[in-house]
PDB file of N, CA and C in Angstrom:
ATOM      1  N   UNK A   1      82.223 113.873 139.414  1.00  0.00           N
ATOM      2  CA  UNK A   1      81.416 112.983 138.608  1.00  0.00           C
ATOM      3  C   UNK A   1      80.202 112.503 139.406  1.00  0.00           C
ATOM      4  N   UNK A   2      80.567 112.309 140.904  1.00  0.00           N
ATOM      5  CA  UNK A   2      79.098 111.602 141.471  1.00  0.00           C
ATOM      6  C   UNK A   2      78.051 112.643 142.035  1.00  0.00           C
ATOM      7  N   UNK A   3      78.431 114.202 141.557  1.00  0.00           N
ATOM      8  CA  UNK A   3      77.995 114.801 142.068  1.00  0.00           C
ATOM      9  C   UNK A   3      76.773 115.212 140.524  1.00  0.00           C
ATOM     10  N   UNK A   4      77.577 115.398 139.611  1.00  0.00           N
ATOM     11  CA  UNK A   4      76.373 115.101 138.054  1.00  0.00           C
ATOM     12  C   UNK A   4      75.828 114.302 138.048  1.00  0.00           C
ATOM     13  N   UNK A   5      75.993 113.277 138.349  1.00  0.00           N
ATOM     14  CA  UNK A   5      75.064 111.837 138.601  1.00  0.00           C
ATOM     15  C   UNK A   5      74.197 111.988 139.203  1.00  0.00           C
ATOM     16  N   UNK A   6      73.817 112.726 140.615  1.00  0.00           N
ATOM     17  CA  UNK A   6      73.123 112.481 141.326  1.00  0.00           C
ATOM     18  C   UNK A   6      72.411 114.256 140.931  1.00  0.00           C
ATOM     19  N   UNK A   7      72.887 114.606 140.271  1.00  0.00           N
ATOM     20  CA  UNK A   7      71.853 116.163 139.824  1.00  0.00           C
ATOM     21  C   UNK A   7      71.225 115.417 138.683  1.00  0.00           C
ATOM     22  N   UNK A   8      71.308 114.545 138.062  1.00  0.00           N
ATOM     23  CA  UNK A   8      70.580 113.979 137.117  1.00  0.00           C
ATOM     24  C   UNK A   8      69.768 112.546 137.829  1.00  0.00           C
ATOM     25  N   UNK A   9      69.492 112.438 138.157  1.00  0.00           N
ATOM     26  CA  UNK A   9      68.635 111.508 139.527  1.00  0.00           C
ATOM     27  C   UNK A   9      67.125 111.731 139.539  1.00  0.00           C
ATOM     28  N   UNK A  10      67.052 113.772 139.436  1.00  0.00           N
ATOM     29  CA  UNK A  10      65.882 113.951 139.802  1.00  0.00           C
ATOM     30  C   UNK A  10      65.184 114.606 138.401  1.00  0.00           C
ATOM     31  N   UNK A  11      66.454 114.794 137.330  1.00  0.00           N
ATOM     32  CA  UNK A  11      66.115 115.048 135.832  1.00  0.00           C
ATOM     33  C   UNK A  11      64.124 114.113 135.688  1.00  0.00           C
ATOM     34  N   UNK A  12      63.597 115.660 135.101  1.00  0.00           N
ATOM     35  CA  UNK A  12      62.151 114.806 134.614  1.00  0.00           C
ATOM     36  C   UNK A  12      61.974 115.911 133.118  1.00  0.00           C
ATOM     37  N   UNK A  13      62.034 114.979 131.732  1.00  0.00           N
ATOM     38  CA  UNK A  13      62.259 115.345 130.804  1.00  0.00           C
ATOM     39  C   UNK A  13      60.894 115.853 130.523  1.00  0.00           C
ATOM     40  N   UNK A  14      59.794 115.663 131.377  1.00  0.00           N
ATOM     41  CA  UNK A  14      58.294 116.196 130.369  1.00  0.00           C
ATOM     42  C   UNK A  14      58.603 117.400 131.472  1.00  0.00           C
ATOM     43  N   UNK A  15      58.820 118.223 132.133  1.00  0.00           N
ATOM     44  CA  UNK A  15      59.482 119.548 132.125  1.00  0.00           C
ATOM     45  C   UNK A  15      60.470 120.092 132.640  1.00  0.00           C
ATOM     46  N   UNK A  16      61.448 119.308 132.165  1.00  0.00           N
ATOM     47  CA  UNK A  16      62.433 120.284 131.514  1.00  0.00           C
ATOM     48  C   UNK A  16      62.441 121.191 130.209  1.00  0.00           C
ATOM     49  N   UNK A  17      63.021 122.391 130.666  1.00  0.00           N
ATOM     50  CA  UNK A  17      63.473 123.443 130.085  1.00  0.00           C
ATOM     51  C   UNK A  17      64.254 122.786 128.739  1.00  0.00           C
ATOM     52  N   UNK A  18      63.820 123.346 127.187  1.00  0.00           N
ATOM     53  CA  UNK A  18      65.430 123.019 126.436  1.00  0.00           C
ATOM     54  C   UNK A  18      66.823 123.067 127.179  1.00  0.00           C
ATOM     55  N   UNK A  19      67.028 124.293 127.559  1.00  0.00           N
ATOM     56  CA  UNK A  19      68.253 124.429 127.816  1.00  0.00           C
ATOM     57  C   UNK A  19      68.735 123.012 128.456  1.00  0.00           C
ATOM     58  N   UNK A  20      67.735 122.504 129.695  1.00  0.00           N
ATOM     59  CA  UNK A  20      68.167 121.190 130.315  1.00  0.00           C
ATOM     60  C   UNK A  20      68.354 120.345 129.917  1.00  0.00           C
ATOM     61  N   UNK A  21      66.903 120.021 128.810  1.00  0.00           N
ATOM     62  CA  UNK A  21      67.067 118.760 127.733  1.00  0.00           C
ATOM     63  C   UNK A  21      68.405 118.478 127.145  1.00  0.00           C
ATOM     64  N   UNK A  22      68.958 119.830 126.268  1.00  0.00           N
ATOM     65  CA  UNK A  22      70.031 119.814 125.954  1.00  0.00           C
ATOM     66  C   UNK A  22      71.427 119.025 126.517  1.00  0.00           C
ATOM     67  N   UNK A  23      71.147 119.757 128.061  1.00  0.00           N
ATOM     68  CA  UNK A  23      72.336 119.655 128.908  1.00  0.00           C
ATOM     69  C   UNK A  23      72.257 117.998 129.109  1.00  0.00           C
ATOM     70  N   UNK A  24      71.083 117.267 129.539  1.00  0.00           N
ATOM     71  CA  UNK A  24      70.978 116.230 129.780  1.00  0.00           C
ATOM     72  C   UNK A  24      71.660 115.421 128.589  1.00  0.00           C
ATOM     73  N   UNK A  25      71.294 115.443 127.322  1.00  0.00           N
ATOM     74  CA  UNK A  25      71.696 114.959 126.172  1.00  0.00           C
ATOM     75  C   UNK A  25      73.118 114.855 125.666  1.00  0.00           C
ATOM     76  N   UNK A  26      73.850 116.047 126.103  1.00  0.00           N
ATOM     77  CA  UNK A  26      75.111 116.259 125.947  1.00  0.00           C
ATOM     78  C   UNK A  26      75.761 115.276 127.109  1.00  0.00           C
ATOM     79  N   UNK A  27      75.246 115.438 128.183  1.00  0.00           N
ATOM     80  CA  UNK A  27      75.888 114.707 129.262  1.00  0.00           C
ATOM     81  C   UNK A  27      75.334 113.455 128.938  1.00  0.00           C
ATOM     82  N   UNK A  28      74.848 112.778 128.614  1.00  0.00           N
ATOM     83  CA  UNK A  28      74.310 111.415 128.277  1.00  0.00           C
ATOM     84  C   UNK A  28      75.812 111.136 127.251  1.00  0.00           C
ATOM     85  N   UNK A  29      75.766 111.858 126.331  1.00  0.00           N
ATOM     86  CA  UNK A  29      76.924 111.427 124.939  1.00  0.00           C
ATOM     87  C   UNK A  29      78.349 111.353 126.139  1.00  0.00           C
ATOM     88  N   UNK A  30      78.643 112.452 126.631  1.00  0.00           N
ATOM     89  CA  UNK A  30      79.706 112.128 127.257  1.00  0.00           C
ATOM     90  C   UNK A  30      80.276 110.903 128.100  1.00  0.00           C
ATOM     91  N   UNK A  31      79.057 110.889 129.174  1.00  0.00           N
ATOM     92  CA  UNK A  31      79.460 109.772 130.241  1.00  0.00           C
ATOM     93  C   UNK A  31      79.300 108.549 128.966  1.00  0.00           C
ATOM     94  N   UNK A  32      78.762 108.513 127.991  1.00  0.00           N
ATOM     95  CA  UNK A  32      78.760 106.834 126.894  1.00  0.00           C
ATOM     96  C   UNK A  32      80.004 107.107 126.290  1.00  0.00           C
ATOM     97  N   UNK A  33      80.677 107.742 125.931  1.00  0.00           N
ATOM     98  CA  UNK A  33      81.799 108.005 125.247  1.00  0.00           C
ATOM     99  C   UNK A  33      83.183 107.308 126.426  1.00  0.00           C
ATOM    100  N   UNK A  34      82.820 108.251 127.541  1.00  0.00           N
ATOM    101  CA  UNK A  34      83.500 107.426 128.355  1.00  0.00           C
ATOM    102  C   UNK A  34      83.653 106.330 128.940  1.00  0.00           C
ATOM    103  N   UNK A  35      82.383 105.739 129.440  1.00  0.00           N
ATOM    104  CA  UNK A  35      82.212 104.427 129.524  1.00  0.00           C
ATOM    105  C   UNK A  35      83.128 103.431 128.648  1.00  0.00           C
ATOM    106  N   UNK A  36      82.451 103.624 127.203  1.00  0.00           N
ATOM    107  CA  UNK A  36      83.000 102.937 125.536  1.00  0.00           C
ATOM    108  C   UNK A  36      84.745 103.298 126.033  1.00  0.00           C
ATOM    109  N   UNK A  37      84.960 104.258 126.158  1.00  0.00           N
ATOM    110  CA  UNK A  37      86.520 104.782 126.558  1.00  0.00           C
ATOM    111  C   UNK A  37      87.205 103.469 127.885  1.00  0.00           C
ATOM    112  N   UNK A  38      86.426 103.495 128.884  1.00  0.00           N
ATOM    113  CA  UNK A  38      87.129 102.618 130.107  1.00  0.00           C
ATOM    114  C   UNK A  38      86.684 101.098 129.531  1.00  0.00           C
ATOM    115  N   UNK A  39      85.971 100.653 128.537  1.00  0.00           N
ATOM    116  CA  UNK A  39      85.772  99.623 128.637  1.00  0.00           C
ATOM    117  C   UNK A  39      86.999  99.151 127.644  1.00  0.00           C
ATOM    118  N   UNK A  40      87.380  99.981 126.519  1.00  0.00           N
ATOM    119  CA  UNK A  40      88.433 100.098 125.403  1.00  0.00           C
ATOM    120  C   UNK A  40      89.603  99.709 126.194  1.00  0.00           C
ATOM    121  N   UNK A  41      90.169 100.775 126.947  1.00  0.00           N
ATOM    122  CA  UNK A  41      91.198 100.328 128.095  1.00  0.00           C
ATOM    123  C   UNK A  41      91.639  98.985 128.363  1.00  0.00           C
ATOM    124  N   UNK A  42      90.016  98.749 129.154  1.00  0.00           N
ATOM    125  CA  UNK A  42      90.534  97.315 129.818  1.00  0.00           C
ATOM    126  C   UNK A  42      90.541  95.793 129.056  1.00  0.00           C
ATOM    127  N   UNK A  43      89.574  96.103 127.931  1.00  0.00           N
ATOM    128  CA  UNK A  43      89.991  94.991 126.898  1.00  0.00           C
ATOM    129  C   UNK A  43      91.410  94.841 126.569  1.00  0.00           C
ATOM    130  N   UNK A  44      92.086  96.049 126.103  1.00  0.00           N
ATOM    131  CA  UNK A  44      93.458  96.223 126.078  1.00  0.00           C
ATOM    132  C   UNK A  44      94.404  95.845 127.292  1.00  0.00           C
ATOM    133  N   UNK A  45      94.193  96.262 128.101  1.00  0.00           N
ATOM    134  CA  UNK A  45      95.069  95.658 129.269  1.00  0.00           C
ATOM    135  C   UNK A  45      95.038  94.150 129.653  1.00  0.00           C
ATOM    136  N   UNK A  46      93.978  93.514 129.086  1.00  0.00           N
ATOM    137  CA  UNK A  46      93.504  92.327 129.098  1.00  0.00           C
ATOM    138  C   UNK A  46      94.434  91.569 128.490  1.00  0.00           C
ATOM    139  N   UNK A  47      94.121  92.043 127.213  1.00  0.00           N
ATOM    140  CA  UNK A  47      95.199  91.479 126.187  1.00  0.00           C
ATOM    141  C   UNK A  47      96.300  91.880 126.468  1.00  0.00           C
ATOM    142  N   UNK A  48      97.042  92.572 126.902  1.00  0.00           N
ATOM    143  CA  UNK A  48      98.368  93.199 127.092  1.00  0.00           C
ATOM    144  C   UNK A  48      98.952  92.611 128.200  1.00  0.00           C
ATOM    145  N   UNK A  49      98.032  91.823 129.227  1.00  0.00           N
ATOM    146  CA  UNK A  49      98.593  90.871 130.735  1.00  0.00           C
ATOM    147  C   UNK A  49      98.540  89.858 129.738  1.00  0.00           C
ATOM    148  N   UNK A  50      97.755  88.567 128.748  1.00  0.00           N
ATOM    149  CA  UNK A  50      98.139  87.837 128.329  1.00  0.00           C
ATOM    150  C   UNK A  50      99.409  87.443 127.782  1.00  0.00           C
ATOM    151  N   UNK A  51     100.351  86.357 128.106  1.00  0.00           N
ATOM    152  CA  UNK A  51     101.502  86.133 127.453  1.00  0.00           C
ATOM    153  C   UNK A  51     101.426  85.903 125.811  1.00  0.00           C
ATOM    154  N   UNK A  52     101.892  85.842 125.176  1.00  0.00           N
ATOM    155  CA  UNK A  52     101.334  85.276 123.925  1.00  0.00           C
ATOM    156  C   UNK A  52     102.857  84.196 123.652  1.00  0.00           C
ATOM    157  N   UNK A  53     103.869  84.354 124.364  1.00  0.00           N
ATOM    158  CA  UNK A  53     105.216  83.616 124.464  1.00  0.00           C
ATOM    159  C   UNK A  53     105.984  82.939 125.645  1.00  0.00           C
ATOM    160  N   UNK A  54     106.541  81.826 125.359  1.00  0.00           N
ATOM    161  CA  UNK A  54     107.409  81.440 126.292  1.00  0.00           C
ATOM    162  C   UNK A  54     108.309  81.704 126.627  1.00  0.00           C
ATOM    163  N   UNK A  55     109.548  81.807 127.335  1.00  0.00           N
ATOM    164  CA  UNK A  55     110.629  82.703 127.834  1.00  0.00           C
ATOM    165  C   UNK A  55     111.525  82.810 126.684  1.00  0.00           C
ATOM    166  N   UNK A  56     111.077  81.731 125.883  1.00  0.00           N
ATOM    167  CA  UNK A  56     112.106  82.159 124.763  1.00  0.00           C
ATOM    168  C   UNK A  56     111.702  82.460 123.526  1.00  0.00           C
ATOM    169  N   UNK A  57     110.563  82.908 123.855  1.00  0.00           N
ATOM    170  CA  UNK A  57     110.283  83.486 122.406  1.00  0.00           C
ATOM    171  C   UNK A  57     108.876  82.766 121.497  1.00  0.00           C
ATOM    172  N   UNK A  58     108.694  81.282 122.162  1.00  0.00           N
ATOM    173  CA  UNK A  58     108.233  80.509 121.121  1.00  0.00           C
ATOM    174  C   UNK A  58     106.844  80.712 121.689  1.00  0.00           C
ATOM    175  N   UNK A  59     105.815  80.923 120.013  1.00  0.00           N
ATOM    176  CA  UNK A  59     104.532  81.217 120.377  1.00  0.00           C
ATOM    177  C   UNK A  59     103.731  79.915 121.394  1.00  0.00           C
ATOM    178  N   UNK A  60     103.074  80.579 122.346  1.00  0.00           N
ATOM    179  CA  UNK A  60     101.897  79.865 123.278  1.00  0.00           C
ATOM    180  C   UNK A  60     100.825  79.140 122.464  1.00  0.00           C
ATOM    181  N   UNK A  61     100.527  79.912 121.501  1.00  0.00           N
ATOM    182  CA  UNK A  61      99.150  79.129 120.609  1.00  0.00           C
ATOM    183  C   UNK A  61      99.264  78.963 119.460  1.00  0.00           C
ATOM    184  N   UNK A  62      99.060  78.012 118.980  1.00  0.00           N
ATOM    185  CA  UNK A  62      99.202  77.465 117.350  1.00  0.00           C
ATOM    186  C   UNK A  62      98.495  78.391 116.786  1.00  0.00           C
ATOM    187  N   UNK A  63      98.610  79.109 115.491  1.00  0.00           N
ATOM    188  CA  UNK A  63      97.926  79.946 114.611  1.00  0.00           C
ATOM    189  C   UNK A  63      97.191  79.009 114.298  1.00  0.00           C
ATOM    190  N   UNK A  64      96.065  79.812 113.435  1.00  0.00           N
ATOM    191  CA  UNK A  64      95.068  78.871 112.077  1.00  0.00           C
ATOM    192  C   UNK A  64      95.916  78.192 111.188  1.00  0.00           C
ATOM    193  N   UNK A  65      96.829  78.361 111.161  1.00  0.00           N
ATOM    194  CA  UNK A  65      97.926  77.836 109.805  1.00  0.00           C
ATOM    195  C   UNK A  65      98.267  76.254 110.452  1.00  0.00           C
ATOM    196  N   UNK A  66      98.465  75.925 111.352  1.00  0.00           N
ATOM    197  CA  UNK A  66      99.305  74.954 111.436  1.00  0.00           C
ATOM    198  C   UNK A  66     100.392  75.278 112.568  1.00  0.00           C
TER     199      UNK A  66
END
């Protein structure tokens, strides 16, 4: 991965080749997909270390209800 990173460093889109443009573009969608992907994760794990109960069961936070 830090090795695409740094071949795209010296990426200069007023000439590049299609073929590159392309490549650049595709690799742009990917590494955001993944990013969006590790950030998904850790919201989840976030929530998933929160308790939402006490040892016995009884909820930590009052709902909207009451």
């Amino acid at each position: 991965m830090a090795r695409l990173i740094t071949s795209l460093d010296h990426y200069d889109r007023d000439r590049a080749t299609p073929e590159e443009q392309e490549a650049y573009r595709v690799t742009h969608e990917v590494l955001h997909q993944r990013m969006n992907r590790l950030l998904q994760q850790n919201e989840t794990q976030k929530r998933m270390a929160t308790p939402v109960t006490d040892a016995y069961g009884r909820p930590l936070r009052q709902n909207c209800y009451g």
